[in-house]
N, C-alpha and C. Protein backbone atom coordinates (compact mmCIF):
# COMPACT_ATOMS: atom_id res chain seq x y z
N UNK A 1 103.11 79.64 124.53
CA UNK A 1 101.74 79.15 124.56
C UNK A 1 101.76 77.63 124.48
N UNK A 2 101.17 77.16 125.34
CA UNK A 2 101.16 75.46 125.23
C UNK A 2 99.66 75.03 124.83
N UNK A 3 99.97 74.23 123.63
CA UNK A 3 98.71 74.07 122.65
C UNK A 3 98.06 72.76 123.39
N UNK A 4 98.43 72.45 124.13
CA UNK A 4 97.48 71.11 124.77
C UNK A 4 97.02 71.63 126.37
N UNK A 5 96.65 72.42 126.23
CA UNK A 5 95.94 73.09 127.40
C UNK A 5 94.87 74.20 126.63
N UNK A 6 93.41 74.22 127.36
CA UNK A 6 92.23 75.01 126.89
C UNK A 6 93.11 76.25 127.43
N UNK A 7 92.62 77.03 125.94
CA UNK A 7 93.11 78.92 126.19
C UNK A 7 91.49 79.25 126.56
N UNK A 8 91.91 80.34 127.60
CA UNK A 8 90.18 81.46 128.30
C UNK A 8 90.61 82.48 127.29
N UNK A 9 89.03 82.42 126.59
CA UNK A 9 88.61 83.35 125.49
C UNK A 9 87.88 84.37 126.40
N UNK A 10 88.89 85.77 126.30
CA UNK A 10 87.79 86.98 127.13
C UNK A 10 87.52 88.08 126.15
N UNK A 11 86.53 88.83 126.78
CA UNK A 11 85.55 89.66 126.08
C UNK A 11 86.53 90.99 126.24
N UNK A 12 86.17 92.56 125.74
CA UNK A 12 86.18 93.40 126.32
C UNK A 12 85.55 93.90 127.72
N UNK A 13 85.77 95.18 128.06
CA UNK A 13 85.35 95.87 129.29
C UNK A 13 83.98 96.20 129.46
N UNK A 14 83.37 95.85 128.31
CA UNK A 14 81.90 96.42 128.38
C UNK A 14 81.04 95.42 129.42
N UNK A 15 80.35 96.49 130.06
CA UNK A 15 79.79 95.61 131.21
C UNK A 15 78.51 95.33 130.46
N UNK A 16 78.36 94.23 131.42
CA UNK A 16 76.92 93.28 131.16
C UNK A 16 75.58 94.33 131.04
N UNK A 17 75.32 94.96 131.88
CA UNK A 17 74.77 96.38 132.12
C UNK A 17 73.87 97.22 131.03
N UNK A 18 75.46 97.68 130.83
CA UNK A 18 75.55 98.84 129.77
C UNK A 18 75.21 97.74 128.13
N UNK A 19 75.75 96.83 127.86
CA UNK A 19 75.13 96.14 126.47
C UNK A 19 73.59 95.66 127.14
N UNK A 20 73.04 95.07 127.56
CA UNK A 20 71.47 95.16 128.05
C UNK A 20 70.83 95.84 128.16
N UNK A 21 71.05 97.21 128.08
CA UNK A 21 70.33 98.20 127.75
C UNK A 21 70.31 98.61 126.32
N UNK A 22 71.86 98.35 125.60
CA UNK A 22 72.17 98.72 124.36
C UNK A 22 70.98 98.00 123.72
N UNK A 23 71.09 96.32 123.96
CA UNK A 23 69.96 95.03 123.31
C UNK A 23 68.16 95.73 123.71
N UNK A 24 68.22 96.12 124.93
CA UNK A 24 66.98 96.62 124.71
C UNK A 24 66.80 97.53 124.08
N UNK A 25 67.38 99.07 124.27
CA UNK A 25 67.25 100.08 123.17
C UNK A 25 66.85 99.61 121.77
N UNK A 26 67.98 98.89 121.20
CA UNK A 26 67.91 98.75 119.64
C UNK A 26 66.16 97.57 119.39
N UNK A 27 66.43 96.83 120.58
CA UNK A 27 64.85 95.84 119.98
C UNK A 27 63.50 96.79 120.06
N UNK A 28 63.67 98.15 120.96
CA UNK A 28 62.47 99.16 120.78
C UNK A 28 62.49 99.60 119.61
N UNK A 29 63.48 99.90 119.02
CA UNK A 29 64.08 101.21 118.05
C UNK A 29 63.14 99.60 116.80
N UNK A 30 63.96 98.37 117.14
CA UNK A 30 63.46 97.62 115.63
C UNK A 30 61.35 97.40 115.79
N UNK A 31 61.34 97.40 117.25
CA UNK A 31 59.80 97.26 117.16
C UNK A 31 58.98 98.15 116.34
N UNK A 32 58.97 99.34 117.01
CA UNK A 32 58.84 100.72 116.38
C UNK A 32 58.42 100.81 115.16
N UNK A 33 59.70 100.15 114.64
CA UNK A 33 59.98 100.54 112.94
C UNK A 33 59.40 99.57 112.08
N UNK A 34 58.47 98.28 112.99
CA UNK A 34 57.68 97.54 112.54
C UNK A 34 58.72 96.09 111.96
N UNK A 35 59.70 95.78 112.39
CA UNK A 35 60.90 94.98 111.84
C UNK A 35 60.54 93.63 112.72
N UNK A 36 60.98 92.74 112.64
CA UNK A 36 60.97 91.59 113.90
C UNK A 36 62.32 91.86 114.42
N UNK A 37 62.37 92.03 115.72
CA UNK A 37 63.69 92.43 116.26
C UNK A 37 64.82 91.35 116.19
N UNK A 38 64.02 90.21 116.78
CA UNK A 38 64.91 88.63 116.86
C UNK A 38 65.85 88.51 115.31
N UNK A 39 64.53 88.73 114.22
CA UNK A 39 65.07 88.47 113.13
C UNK A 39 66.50 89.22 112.52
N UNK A 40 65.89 90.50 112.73
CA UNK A 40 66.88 91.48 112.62
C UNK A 40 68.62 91.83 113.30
N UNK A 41 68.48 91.49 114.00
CA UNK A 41 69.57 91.27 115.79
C UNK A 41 70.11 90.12 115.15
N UNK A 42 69.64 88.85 114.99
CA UNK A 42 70.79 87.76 114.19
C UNK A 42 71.16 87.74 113.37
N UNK A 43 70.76 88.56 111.86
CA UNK A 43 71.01 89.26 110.99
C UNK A 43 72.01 89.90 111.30
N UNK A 44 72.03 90.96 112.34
CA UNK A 44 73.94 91.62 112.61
C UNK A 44 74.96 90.72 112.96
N UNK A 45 73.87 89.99 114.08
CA UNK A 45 75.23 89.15 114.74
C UNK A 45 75.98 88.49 114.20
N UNK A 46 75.29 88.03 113.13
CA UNK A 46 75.96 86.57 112.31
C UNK A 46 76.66 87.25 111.01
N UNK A 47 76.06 88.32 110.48
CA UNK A 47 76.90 88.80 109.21
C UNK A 47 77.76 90.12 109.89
N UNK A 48 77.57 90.98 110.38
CA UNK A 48 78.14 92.40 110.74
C UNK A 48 77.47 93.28 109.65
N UNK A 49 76.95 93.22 109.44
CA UNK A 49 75.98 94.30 108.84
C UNK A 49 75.40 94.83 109.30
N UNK A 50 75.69 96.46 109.81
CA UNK A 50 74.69 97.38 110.30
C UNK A 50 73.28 97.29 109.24
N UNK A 51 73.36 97.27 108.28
CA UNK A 51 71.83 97.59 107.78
C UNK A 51 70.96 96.76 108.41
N UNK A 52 71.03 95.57 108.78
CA UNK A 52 70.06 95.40 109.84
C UNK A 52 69.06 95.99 110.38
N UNK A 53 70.01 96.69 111.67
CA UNK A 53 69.70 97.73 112.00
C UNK A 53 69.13 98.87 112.23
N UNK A 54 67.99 99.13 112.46
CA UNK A 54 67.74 100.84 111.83
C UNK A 54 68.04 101.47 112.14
N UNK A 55 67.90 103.09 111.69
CA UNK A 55 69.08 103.88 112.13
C UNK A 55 67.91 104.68 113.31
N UNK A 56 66.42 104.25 113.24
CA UNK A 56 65.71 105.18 114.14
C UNK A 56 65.96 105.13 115.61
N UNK A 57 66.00 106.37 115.97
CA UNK A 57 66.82 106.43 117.80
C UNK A 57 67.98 105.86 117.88
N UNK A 58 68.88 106.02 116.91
CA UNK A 58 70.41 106.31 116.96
C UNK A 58 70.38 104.62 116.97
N UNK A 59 69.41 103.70 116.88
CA UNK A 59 69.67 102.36 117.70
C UNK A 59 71.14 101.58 116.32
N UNK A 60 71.11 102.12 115.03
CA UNK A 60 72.26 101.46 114.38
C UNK A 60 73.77 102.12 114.91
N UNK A 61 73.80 103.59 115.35
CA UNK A 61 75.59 103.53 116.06
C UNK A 61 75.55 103.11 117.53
N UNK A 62 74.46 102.77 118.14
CA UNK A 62 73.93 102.09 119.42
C UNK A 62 75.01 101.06 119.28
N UNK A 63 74.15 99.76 119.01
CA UNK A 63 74.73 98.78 118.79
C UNK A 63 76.24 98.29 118.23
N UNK A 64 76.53 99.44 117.46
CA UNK A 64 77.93 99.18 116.78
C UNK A 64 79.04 99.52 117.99
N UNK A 65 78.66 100.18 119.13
CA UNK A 65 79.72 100.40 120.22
C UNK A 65 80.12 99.13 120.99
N UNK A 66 79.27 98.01 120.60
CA UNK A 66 79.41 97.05 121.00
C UNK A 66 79.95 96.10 120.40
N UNK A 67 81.13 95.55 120.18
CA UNK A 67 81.42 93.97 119.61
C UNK A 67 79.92 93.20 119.41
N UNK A 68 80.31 92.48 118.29
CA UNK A 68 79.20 91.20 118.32
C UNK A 68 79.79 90.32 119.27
N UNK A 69 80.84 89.94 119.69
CA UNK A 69 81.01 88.79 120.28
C UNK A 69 80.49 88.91 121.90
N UNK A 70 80.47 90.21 122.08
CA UNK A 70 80.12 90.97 123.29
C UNK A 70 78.63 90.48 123.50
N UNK A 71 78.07 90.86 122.55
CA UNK A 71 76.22 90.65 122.46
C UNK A 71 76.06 89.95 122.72
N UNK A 72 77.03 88.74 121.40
CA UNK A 72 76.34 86.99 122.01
C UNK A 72 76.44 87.06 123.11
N UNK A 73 77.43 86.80 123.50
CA UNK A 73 78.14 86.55 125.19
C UNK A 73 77.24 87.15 126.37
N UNK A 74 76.59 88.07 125.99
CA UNK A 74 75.20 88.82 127.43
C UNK A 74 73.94 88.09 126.58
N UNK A 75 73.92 87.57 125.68
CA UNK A 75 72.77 87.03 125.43
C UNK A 75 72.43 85.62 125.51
N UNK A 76 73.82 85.26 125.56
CA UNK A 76 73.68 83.30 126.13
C UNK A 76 73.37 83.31 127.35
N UNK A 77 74.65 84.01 128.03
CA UNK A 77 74.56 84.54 129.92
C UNK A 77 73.08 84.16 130.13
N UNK A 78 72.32 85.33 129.57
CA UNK A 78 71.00 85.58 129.79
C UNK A 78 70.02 84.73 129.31
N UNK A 79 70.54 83.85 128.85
CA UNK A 79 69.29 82.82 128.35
C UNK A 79 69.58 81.70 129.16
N UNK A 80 70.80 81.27 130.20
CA UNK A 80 70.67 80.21 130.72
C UNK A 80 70.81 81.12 131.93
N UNK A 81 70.82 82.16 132.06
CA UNK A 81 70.21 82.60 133.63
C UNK A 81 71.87 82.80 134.39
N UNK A 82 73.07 83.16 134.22
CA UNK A 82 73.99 83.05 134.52
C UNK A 82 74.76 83.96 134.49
């Protein structure tokens, strides 16, 4: 490994897709349940704490099939359109 050259940081196999549906599922599942979703969703991302989460419509083992680093990563994508 040569330390004076940028290393490419890659994700798993999970497609862009399939976690965008996961992110929508779970923000219904937190609406629902009367939660702020935003609030809740950076709450996992940043600690790993399923309790976040709720468990209504499966949306807490939803989300856990997914890496956090995965989430961020379709959720930056998606905020600068890319």
């Amino acid at each position: 490994m040569n330390l004076n050259e940028t290393q490419k940081f890659q994700f798993g196999l999970g497609s862009d897709d399939y976690i965008k549906n996961i992110i929508t599922t779970v923000y219904a599942a937190l609406e629902e349940k009367g939660y702020n979703p935003v609030n809740q969703m950076v709450g996992y991302i940043l600690s790993g704490d399923p309790t976040y989460i709720t468990s209504h419509n499966n949306a807490r083992a939803l989300i856990r099939k997914v890496e956090r680093d995965e989430l961020l990563e379709v959720l930056v994508k998606n905020y600068v359109g890319k």
